[in-house]
N, C-alpha and C. Protein backbone atom coordinates (compact mmCIF):
# COMPACT_ATOMS: atom_id res chain seq x y z
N UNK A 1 19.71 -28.41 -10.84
CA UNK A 1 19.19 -29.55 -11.56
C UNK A 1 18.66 -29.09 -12.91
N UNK A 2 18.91 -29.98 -13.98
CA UNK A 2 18.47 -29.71 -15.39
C UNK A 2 17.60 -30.73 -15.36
N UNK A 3 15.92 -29.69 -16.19
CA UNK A 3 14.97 -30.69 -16.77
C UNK A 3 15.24 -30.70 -18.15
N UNK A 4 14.66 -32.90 -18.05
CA UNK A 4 14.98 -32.65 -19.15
C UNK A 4 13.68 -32.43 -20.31
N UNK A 5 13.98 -32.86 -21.30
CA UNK A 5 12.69 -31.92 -22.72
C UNK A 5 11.44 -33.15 -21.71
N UNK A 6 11.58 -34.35 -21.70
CA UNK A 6 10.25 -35.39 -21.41
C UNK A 6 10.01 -35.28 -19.82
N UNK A 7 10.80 -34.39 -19.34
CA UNK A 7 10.34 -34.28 -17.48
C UNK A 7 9.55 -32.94 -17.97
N UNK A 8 10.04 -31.92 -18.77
CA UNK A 8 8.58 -30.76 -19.69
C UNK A 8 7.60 -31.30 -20.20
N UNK A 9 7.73 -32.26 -20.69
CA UNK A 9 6.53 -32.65 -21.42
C UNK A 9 5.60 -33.35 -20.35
N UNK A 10 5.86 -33.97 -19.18
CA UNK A 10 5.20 -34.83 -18.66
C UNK A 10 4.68 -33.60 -17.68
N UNK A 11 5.53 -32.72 -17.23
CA UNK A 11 5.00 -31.43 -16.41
C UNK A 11 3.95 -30.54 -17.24
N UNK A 12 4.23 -30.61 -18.00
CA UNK A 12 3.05 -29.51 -19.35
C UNK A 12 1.88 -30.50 -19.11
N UNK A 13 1.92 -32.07 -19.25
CA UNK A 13 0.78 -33.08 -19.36
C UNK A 13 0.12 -32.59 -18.40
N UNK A 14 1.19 -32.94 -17.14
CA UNK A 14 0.06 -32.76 -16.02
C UNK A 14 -0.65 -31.89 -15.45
N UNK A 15 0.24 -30.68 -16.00
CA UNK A 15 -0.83 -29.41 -15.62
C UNK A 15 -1.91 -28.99 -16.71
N UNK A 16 -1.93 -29.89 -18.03
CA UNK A 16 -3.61 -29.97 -19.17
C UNK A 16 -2.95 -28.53 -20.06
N UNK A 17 -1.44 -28.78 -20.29
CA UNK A 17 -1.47 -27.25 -20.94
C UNK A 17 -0.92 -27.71 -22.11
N UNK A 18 -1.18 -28.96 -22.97
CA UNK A 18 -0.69 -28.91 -24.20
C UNK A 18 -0.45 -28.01 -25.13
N UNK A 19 -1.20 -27.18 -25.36
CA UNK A 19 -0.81 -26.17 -26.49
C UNK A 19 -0.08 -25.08 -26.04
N UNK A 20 0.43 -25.06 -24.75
CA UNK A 20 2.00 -24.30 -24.13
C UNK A 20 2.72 -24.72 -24.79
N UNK A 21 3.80 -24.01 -25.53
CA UNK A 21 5.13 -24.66 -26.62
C UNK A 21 6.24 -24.62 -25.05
N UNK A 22 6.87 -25.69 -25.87
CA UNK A 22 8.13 -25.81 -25.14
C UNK A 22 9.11 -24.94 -25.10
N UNK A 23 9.91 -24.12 -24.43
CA UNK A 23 11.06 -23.89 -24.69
C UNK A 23 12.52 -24.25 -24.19
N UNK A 24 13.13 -25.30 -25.01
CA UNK A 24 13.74 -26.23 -24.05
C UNK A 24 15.06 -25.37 -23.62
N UNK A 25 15.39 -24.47 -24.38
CA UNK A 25 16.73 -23.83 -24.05
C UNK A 25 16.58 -23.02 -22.88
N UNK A 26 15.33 -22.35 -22.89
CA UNK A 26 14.93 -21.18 -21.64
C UNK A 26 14.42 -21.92 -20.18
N UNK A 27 13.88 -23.24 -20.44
CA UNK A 27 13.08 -23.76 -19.53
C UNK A 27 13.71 -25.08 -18.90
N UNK A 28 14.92 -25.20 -19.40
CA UNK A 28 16.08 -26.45 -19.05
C UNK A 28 16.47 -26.25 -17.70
N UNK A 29 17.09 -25.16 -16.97
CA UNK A 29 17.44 -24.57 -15.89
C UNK A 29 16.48 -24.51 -14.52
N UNK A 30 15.18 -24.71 -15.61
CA UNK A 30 14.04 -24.00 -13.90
C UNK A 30 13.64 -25.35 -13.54
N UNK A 31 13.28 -25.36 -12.19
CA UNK A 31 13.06 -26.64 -10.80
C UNK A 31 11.25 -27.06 -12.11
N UNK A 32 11.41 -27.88 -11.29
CA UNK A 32 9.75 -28.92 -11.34
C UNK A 32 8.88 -27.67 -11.26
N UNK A 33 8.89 -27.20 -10.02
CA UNK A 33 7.83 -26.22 -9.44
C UNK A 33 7.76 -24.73 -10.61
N UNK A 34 8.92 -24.48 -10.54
CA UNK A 34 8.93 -23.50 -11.62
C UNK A 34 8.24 -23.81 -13.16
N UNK A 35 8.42 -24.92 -13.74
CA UNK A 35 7.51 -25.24 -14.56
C UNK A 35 6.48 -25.58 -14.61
N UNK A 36 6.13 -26.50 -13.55
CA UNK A 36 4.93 -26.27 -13.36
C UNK A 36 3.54 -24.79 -13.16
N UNK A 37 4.88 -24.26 -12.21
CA UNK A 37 4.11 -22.76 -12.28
C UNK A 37 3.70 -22.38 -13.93
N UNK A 38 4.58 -22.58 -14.62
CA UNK A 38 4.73 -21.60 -15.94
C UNK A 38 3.54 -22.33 -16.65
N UNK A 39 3.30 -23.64 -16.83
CA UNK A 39 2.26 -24.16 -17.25
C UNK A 39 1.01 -24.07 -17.22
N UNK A 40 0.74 -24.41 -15.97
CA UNK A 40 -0.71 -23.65 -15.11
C UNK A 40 -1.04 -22.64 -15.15
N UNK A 41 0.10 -21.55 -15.67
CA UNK A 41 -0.47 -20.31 -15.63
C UNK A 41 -0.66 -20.18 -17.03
N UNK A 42 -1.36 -21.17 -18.20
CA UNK A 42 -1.07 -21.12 -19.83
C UNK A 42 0.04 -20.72 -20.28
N UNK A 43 1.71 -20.41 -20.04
CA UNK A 43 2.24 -20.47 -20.50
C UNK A 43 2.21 -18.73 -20.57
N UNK A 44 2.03 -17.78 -19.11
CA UNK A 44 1.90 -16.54 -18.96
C UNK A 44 3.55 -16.84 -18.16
N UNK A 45 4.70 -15.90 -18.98
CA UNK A 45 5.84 -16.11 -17.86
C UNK A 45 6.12 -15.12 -17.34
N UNK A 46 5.93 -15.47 -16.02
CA UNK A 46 6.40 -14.33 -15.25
C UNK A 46 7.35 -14.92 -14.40
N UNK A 47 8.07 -15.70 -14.97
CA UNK A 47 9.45 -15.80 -14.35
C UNK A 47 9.72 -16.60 -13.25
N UNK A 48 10.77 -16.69 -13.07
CA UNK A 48 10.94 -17.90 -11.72
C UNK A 48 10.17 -16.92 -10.04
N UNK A 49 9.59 -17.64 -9.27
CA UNK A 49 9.22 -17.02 -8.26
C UNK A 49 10.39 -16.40 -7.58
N UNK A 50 9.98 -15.44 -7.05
CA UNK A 50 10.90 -14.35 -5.89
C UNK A 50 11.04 -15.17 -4.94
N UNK A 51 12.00 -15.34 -4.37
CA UNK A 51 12.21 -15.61 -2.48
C UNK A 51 11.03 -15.66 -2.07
N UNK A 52 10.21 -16.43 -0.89
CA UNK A 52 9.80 -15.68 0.31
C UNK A 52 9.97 -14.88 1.04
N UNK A 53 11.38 -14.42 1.21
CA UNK A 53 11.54 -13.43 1.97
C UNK A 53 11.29 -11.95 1.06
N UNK A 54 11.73 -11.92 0.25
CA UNK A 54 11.60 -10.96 -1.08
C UNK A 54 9.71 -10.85 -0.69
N UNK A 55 9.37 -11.56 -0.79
CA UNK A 55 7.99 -11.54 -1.44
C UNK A 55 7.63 -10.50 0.22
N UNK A 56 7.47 -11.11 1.44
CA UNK A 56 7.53 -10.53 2.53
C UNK A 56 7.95 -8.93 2.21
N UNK A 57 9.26 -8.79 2.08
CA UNK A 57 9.99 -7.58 2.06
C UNK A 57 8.87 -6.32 1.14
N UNK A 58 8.70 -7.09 -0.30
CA UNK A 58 7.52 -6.34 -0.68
C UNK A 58 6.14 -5.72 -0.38
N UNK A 59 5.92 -6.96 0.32
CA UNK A 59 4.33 -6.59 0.89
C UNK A 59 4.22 -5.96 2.06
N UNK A 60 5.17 -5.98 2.87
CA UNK A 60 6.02 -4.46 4.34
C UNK A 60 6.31 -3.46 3.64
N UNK A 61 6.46 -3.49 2.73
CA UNK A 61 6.55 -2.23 2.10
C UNK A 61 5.56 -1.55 1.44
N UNK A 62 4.79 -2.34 0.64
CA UNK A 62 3.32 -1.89 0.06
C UNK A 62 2.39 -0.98 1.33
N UNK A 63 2.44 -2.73 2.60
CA UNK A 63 0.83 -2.53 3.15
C UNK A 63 1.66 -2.08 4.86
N UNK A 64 2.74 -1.93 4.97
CA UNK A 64 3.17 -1.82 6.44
C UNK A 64 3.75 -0.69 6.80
N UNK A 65 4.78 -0.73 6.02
CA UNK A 65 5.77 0.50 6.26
C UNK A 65 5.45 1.75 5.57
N UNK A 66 5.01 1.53 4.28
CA UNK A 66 4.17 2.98 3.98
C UNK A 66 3.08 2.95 4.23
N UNK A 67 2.01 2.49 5.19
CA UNK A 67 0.58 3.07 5.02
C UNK A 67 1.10 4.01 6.52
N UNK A 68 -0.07 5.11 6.46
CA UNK A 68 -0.13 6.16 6.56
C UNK A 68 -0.38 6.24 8.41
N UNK A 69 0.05 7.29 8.48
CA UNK A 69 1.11 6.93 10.23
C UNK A 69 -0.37 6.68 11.11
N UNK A 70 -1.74 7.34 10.80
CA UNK A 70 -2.77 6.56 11.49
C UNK A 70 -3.14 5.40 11.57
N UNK A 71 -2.95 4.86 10.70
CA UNK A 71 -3.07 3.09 10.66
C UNK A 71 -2.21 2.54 11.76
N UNK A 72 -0.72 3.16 12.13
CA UNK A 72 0.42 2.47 12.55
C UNK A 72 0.02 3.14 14.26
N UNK A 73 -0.68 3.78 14.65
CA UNK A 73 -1.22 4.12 15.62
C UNK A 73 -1.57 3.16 16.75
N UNK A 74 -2.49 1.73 15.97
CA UNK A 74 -2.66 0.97 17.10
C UNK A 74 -2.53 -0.55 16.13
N UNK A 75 -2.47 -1.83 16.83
CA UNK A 75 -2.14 -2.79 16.32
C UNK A 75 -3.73 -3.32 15.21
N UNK A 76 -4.72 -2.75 16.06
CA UNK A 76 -5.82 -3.05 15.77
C UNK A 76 -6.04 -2.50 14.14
N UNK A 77 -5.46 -1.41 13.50
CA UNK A 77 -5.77 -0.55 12.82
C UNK A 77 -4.28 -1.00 11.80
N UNK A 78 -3.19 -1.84 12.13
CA UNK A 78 -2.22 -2.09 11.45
C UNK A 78 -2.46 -3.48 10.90
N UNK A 79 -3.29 -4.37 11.87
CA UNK A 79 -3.47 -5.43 11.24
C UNK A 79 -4.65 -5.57 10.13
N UNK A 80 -5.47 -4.51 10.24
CA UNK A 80 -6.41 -4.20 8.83
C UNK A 80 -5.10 -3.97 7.28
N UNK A 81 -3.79 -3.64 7.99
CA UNK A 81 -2.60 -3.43 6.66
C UNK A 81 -2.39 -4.93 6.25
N UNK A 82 -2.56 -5.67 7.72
CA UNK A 82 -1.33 -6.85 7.59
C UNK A 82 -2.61 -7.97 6.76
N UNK A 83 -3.87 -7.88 6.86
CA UNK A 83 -4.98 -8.33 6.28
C UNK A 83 -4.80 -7.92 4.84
N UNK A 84 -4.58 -6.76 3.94
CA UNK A 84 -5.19 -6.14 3.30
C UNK A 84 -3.33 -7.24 2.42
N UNK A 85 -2.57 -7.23 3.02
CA UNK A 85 -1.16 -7.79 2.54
C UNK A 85 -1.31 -9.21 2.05
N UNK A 86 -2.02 -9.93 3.29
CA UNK A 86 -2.66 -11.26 3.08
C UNK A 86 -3.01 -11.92 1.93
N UNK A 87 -4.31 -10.64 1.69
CA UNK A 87 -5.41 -11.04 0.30
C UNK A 87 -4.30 -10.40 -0.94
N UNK A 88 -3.55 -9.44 -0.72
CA UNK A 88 -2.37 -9.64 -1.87
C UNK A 88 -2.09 -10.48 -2.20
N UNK A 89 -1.19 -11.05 -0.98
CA UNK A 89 -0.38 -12.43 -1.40
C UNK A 89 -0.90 -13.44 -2.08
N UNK A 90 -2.67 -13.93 -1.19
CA UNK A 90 -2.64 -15.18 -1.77
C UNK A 90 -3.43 -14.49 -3.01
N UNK A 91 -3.98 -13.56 -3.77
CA UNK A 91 -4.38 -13.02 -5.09
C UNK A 91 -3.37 -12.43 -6.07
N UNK A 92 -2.30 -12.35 -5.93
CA UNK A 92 -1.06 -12.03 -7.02
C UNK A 92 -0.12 -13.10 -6.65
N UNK A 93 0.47 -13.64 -5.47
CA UNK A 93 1.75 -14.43 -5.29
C UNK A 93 1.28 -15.42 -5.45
N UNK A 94 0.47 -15.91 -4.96
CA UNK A 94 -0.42 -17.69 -4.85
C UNK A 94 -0.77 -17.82 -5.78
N UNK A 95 -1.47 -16.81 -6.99
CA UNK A 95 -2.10 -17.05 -7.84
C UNK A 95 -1.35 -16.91 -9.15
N UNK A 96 -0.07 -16.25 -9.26
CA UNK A 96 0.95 -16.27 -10.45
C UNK A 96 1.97 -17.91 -10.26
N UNK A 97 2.13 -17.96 -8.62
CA UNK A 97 2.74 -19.56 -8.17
C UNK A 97 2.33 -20.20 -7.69
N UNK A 98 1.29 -21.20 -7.66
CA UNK A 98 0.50 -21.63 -6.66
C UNK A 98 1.42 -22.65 -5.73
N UNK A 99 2.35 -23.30 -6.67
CA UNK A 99 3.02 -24.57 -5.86
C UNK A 99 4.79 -23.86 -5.33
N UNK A 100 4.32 -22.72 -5.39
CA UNK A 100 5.85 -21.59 -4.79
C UNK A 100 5.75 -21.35 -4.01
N UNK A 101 4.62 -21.11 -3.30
CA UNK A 101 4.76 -20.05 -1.80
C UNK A 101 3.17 -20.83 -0.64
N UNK A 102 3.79 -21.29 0.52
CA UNK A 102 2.42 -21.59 1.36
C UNK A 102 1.59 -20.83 1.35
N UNK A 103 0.31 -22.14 1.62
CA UNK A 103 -0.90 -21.36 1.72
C UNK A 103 -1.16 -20.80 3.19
N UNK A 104 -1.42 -19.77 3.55
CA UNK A 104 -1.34 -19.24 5.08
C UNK A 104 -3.00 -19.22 5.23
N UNK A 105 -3.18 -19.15 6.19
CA UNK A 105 -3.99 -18.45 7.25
C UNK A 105 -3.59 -17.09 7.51
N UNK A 106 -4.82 -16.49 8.09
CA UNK A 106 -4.51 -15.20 8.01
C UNK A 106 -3.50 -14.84 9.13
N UNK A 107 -3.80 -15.64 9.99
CA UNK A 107 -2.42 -15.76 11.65
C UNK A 107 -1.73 -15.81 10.89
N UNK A 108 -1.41 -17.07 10.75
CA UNK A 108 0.30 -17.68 10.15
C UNK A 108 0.51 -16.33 9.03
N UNK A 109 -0.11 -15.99 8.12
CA UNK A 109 0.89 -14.68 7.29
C UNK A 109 1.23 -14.00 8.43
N UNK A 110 0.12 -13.19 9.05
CA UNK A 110 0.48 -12.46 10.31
C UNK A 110 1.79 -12.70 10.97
N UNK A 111 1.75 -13.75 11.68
CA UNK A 111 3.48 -14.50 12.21
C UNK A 111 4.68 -14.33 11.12
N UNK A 112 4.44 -14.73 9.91
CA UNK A 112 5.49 -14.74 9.17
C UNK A 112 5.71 -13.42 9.19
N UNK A 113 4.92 -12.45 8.49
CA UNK A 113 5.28 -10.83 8.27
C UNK A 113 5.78 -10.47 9.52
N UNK A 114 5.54 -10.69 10.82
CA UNK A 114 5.86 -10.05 11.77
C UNK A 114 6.88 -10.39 12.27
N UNK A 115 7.74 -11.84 11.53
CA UNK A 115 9.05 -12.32 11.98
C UNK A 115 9.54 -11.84 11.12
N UNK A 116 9.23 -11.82 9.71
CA UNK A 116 10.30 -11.02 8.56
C UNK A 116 10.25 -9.40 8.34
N UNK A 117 9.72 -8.93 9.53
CA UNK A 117 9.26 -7.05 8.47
C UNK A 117 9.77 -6.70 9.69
N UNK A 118 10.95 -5.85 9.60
CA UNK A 118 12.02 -5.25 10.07
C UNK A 118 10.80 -3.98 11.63
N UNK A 119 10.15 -3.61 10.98
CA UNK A 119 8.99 -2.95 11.45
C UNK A 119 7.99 -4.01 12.66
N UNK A 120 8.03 -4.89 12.40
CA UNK A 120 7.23 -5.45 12.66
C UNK A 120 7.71 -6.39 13.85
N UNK A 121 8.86 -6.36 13.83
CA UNK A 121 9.88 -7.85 13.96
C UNK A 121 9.95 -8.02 16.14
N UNK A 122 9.88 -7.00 16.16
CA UNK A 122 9.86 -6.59 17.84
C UNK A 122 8.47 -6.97 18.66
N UNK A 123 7.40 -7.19 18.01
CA UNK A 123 6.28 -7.45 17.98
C UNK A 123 5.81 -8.76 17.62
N UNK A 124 6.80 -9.99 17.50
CA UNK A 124 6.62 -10.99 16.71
C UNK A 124 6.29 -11.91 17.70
N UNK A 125 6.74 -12.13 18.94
CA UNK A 125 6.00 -12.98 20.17
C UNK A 125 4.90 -12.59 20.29
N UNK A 126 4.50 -11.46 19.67
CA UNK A 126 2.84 -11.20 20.49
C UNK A 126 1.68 -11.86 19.65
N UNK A 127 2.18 -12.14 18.40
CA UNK A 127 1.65 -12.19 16.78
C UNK A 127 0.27 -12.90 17.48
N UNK A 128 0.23 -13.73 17.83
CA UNK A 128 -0.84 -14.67 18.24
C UNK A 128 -2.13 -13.65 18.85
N UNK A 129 -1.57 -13.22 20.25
CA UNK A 129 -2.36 -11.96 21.15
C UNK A 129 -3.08 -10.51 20.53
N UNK A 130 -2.37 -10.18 19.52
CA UNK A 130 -2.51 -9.01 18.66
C UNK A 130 -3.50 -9.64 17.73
N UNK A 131 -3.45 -10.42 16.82
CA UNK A 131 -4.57 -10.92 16.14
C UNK A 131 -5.77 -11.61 16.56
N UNK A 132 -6.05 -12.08 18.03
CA UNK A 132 -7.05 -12.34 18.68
C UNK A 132 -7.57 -10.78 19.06
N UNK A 133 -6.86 -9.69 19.48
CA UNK A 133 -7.20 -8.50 19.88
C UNK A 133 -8.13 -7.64 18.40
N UNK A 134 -7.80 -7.77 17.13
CA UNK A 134 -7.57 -7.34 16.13
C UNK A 134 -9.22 -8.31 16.02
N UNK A 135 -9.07 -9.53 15.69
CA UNK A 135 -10.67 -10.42 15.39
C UNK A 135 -11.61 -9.99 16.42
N UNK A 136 -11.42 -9.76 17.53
CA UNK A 136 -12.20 -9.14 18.37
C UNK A 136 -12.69 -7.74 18.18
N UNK A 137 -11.80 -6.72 17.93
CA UNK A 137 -11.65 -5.81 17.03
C UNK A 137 -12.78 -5.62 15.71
N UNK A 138 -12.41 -6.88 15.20
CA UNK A 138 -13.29 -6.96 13.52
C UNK A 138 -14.58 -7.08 13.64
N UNK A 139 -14.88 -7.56 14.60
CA UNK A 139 -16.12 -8.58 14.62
C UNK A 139 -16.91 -7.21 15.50
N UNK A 140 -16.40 -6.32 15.60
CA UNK A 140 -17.57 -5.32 16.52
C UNK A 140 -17.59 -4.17 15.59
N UNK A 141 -17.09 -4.39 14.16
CA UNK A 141 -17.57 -3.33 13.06
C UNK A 141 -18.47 -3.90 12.12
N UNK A 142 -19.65 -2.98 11.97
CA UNK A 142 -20.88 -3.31 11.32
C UNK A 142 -20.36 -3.50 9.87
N UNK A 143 -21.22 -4.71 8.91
CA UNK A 143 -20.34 -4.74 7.99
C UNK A 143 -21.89 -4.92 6.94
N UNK A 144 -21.95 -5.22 5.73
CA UNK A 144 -22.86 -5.33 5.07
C UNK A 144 -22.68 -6.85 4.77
N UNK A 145 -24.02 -7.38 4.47
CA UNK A 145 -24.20 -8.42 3.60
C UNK A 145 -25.30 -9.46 2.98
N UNK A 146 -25.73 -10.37 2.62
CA UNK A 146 -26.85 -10.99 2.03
C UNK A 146 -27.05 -12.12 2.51
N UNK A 147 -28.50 -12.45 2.10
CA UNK A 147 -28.96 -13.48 2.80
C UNK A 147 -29.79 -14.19 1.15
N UNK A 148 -29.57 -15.70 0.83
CA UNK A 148 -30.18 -15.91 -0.02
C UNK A 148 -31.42 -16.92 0.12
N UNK A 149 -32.54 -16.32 -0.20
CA UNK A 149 -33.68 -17.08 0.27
C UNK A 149 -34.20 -17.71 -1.00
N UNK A 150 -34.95 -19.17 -0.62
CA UNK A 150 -35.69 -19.75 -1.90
C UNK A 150 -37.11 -19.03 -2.15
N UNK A 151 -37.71 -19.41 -3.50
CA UNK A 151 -38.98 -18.86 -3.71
C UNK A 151 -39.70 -18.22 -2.61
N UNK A 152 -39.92 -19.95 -2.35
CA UNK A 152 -40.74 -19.84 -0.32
C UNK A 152 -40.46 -18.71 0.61
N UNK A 153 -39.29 -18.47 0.40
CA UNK A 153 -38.42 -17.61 1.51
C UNK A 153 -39.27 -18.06 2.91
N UNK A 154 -38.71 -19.67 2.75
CA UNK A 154 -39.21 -20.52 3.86
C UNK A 154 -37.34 -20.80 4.47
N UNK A 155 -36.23 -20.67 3.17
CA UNK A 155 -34.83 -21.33 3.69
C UNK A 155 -33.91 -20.39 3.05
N UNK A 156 -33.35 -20.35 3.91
CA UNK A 156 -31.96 -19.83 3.24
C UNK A 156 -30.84 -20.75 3.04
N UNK A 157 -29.55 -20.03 2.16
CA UNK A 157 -28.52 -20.46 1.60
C UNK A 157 -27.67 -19.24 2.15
N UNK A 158 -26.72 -19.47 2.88
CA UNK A 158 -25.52 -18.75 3.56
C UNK A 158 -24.23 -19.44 2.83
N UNK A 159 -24.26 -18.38 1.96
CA UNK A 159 -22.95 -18.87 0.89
C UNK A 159 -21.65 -18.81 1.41
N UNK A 160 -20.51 -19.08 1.52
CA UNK A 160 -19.40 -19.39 1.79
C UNK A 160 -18.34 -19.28 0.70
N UNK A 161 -17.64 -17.99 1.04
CA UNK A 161 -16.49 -18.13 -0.38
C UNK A 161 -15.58 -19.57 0.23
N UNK A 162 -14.54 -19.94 -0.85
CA UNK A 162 -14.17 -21.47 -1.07
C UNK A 162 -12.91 -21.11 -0.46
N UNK A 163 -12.30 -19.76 -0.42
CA UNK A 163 -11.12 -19.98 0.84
C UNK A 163 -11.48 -19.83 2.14
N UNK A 164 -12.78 -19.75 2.63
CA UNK A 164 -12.96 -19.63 4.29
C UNK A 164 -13.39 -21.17 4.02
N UNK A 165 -13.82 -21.98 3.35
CA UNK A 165 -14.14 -23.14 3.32
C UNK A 165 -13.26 -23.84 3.86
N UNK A 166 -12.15 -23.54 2.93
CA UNK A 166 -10.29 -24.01 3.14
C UNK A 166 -9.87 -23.96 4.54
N UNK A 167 -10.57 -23.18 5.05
CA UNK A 167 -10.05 -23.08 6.87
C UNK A 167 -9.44 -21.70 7.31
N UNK A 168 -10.08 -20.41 5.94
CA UNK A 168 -9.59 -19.39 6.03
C UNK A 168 -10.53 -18.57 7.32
């Protein structure tokens, strides 16, 4: 499908990026989503998004297949990889395309990587069992953190980053 120059202009509108220049010869070819991406991101191009599967293939390779053969030891200690792949994705892939690639949960990436990563792929019925084993796992390592009290330090405020808000 070809956009045309006023389906750009109305996509530039809606993503508030007026002073993005057009380029109608380079930008005629790419989907809705693709321009839109390019917009939202001020007019930073980094190109039409990769596959999903591509994108997968990369991040088994970053956080799976090369981390280091102790990690790959127990599931408990691989899914700290398949976590660490996660906050990749949605902080470089989600955040260069936001309207390119689902938003996961940390399961659902889990499931996906473990149906697409060649490594992983034999292990993909368990995806569910392994990451309940793994949160169980998490939750019995001491971790640091803050507590924000008013003047009084009669109340606190237990802050919440805005993707566990999301249902992360």
């Amino acid at each position: 499908m070809t956009l045309s120059r006023s389906q750009l202009e109305q996509i530039r509108a809606d993503a508030g990026a007026d002073a993005v220049p057009i380029d109608f010869a380079k930008m005629a070819s790419w989907s809705e989503v693709e321009a839109a991406a390019f917009f939202e991101s001020g007019g930073d191009d980094h190109g039409p998004p990769p596959a999903l599967q591509m994108v997968m293939d990369d991040l088994a390779m970053r956080f799976v297949v090369n981390c280091p053969a102790e990690e790959q030891e127990s599931f408990e200690r691989l899914l700290f990889q398949v976590e660490a792949a996660f906050w990749f994705y949605d902080d470089e892939y989600r955040e260069i395309w936001p309207h390119s690639f689902p938003c996961f949960t940390l399961l659902q990436f889990a499931q996906k990587l473990f149906e697409m990563c060649e490594l992983l792929k034999p292990f993909a019925a368990r995806t569910s069992e392994l990451y309940e084993k793994f949160r169980q796992y998490k939750i019995q390592i001491p971790t640091c953190g803050a507590m924000l009290l008013d003047q009084s330090q009669t109340k606190e405020r237990l802050p919440v980053p805005e993707k566990l808000e999301a249902g992360r």
